[in-house]
C-alpha atoms as a PDB file:
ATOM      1  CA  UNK A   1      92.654 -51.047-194.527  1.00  0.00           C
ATOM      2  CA  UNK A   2      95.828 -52.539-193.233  1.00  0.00           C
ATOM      3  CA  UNK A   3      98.784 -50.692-192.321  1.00  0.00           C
ATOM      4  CA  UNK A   4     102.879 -51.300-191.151  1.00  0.00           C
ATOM      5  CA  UNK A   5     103.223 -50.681-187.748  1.00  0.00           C
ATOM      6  CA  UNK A   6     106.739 -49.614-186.586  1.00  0.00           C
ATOM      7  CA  UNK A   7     107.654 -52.732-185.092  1.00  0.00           C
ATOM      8  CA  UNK A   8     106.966 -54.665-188.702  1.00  0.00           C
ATOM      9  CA  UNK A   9     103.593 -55.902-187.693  1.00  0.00           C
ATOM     10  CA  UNK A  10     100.223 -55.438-190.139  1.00  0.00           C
ATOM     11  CA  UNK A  11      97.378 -53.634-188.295  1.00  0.00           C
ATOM     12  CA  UNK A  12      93.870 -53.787-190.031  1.00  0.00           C
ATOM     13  CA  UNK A  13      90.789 -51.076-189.380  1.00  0.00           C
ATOM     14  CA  UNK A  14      87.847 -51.413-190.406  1.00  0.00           C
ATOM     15  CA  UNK A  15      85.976 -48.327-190.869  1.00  0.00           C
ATOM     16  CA  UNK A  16      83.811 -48.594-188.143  1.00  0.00           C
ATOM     17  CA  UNK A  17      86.863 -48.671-186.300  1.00  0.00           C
ATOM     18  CA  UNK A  18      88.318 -45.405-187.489  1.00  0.00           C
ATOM     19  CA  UNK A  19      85.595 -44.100-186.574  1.00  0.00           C
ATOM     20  CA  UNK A  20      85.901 -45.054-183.533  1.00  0.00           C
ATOM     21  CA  UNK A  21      89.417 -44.084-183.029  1.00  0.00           C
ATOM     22  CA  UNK A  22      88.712 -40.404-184.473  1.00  0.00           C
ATOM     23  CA  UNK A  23      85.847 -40.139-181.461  1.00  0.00           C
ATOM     24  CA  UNK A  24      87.795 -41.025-178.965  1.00  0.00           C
ATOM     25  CA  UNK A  25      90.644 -38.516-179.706  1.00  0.00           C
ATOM     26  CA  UNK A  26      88.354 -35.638-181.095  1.00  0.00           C
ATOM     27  CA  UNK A  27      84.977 -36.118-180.481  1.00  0.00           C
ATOM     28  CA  UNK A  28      84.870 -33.584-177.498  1.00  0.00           C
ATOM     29  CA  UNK A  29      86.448 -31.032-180.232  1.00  0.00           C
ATOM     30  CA  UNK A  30      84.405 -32.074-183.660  1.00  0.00           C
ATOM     31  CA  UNK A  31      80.960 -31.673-181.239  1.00  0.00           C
ATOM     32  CA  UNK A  32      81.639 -27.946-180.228  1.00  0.00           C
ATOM     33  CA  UNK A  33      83.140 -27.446-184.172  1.00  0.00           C
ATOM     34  CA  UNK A  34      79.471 -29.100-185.667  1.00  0.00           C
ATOM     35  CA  UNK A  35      78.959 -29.942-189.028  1.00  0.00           C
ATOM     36  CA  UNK A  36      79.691 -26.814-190.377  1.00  0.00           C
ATOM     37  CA  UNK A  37      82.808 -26.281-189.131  1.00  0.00           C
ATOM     38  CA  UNK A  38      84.104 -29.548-189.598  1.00  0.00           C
ATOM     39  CA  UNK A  39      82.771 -29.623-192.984  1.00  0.00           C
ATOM     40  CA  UNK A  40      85.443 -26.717-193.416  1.00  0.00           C
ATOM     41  CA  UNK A  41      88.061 -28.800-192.414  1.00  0.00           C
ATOM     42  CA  UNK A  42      87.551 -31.390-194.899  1.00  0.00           C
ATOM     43  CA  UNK A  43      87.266 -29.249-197.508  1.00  0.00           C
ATOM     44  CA  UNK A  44      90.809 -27.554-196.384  1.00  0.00           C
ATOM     45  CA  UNK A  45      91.991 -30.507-196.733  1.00  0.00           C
ATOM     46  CA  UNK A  46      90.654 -32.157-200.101  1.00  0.00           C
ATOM     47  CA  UNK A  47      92.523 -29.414-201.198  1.00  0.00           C
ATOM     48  CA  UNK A  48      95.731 -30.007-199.602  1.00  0.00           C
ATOM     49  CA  UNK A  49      95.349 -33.142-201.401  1.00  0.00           C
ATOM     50  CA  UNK A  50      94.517 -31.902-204.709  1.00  0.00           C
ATOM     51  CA  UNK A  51      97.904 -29.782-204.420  1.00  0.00           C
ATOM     52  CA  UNK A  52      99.841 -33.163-203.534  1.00  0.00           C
ATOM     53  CA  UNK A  53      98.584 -35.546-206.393  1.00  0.00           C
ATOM     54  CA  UNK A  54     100.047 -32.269-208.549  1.00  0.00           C
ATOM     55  CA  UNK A  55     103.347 -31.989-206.896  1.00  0.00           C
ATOM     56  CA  UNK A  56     103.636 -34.284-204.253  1.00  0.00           C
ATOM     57  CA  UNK A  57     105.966 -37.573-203.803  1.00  0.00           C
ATOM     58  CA  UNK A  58     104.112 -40.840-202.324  1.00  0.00           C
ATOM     59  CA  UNK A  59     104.554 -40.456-198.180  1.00  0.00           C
ATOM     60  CA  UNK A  60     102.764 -36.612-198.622  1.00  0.00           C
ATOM     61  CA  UNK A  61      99.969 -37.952-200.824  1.00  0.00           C
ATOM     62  CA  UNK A  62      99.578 -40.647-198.219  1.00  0.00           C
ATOM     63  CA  UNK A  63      99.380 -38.685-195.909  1.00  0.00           C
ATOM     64  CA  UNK A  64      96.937 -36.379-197.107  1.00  0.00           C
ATOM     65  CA  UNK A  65      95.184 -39.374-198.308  1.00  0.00           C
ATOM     66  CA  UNK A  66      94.685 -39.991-194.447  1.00  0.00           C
ATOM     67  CA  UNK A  67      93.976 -36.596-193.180  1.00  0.00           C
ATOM     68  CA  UNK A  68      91.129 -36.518-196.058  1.00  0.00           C
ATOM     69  CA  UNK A  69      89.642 -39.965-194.467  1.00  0.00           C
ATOM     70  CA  UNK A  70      89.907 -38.985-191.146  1.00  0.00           C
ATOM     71  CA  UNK A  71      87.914 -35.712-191.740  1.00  0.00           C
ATOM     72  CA  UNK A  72      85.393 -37.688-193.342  1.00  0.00           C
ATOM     73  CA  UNK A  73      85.125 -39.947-190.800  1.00  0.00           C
ATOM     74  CA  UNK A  74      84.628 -36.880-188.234  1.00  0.00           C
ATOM     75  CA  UNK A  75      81.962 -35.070-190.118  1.00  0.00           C
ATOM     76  CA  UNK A  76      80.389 -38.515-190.190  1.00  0.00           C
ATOM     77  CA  UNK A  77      80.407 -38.631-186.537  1.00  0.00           C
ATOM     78  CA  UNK A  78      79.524 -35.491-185.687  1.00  0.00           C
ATOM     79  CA  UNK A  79      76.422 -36.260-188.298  1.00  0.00           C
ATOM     80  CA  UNK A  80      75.283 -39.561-186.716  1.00  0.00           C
ATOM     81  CA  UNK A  81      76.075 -41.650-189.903  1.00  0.00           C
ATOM     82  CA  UNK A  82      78.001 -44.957-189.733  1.00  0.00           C
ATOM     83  CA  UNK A  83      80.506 -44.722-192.689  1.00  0.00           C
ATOM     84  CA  UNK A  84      80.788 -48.314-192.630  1.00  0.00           C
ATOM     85  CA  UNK A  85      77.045 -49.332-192.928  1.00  0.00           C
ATOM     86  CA  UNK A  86      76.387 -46.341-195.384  1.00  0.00           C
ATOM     87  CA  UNK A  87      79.218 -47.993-197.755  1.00  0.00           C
ATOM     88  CA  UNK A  88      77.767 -51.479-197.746  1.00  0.00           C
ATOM     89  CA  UNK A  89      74.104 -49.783-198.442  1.00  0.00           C
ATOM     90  CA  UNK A  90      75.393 -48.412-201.279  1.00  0.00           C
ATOM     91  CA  UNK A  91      77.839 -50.186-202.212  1.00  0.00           C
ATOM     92  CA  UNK A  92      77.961 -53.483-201.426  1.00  0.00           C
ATOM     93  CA  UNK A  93      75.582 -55.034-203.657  1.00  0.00           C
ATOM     94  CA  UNK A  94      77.598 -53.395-206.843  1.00  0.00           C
ATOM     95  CA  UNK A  95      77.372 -50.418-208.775  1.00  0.00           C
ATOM     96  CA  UNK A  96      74.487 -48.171-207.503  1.00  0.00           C
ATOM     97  CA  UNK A  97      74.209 -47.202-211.367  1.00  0.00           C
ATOM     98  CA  UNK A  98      73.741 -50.532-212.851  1.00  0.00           C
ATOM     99  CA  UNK A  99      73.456 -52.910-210.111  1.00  0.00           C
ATOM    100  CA  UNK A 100      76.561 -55.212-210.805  1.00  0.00           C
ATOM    101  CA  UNK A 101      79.987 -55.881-209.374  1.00  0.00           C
ATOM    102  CA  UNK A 102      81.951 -54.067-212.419  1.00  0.00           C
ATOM    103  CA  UNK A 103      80.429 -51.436-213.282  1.00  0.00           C
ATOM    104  CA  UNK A 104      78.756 -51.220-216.882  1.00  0.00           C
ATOM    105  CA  UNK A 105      77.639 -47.699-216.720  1.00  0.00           C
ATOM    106  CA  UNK A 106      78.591 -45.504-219.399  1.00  0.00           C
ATOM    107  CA  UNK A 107      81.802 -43.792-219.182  1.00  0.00           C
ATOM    108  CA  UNK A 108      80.216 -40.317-219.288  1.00  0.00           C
ATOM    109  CA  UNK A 109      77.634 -40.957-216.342  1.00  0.00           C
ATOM    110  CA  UNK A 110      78.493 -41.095-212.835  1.00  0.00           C
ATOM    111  CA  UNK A 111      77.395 -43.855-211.219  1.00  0.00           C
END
């Protein structure tokens, strides 16, 4: 993911590297919450999301967008799982479904 930084630069993170970042700042916090907790969190805000793609202009969905990511990436830290390695498992030899890069699963299926 690459962002604008406020002096006009591009930053790129991986998502190892979020993860990173959100266990530095919160890991002391998302350990005493556990995976329960946490869980909770995300959920609180997948919803806050949900609200914004209704009503919401473009910075609030992006944010949201962000708060929904970095939850993830805490409840994936506070589980032991590397988001970034689980993705490529899955993902990065194509569609789980079907096996190839664009998916050709039917439309009514989930993948």
């Amino acid at each position: 993911m690459t962002t604008n930084q406020p002096n006009g630069q591009r930053h790129s993170l991986t998502l190892s590297e979020l993860q990173s970042l959100i266990e530095t700042m919160y890991s002391t916090k998302d350990e005493a919450r556990g995976v329960d907790g946490t869980f909770m969190w995300l959920m609180e805000e997948i919803g806050e999301l949900a609200a914004v793609l209704r009503e919401g202009n473009r910075e609030e969905t992006a944010a949201e967008f962000a708060d929904v990511l970095a939850w993830l990436a805490t409840i994936a830290n506070v589980a032991g799982v590397d988001l970034e390695c689980a993705v490529l498992e899955k993902y990065g030899g194509g569609c789980p479904g079907c096996g190839v890069m664009v998916c050709r699963c039917d439309a009514e299926t989930k993948p």
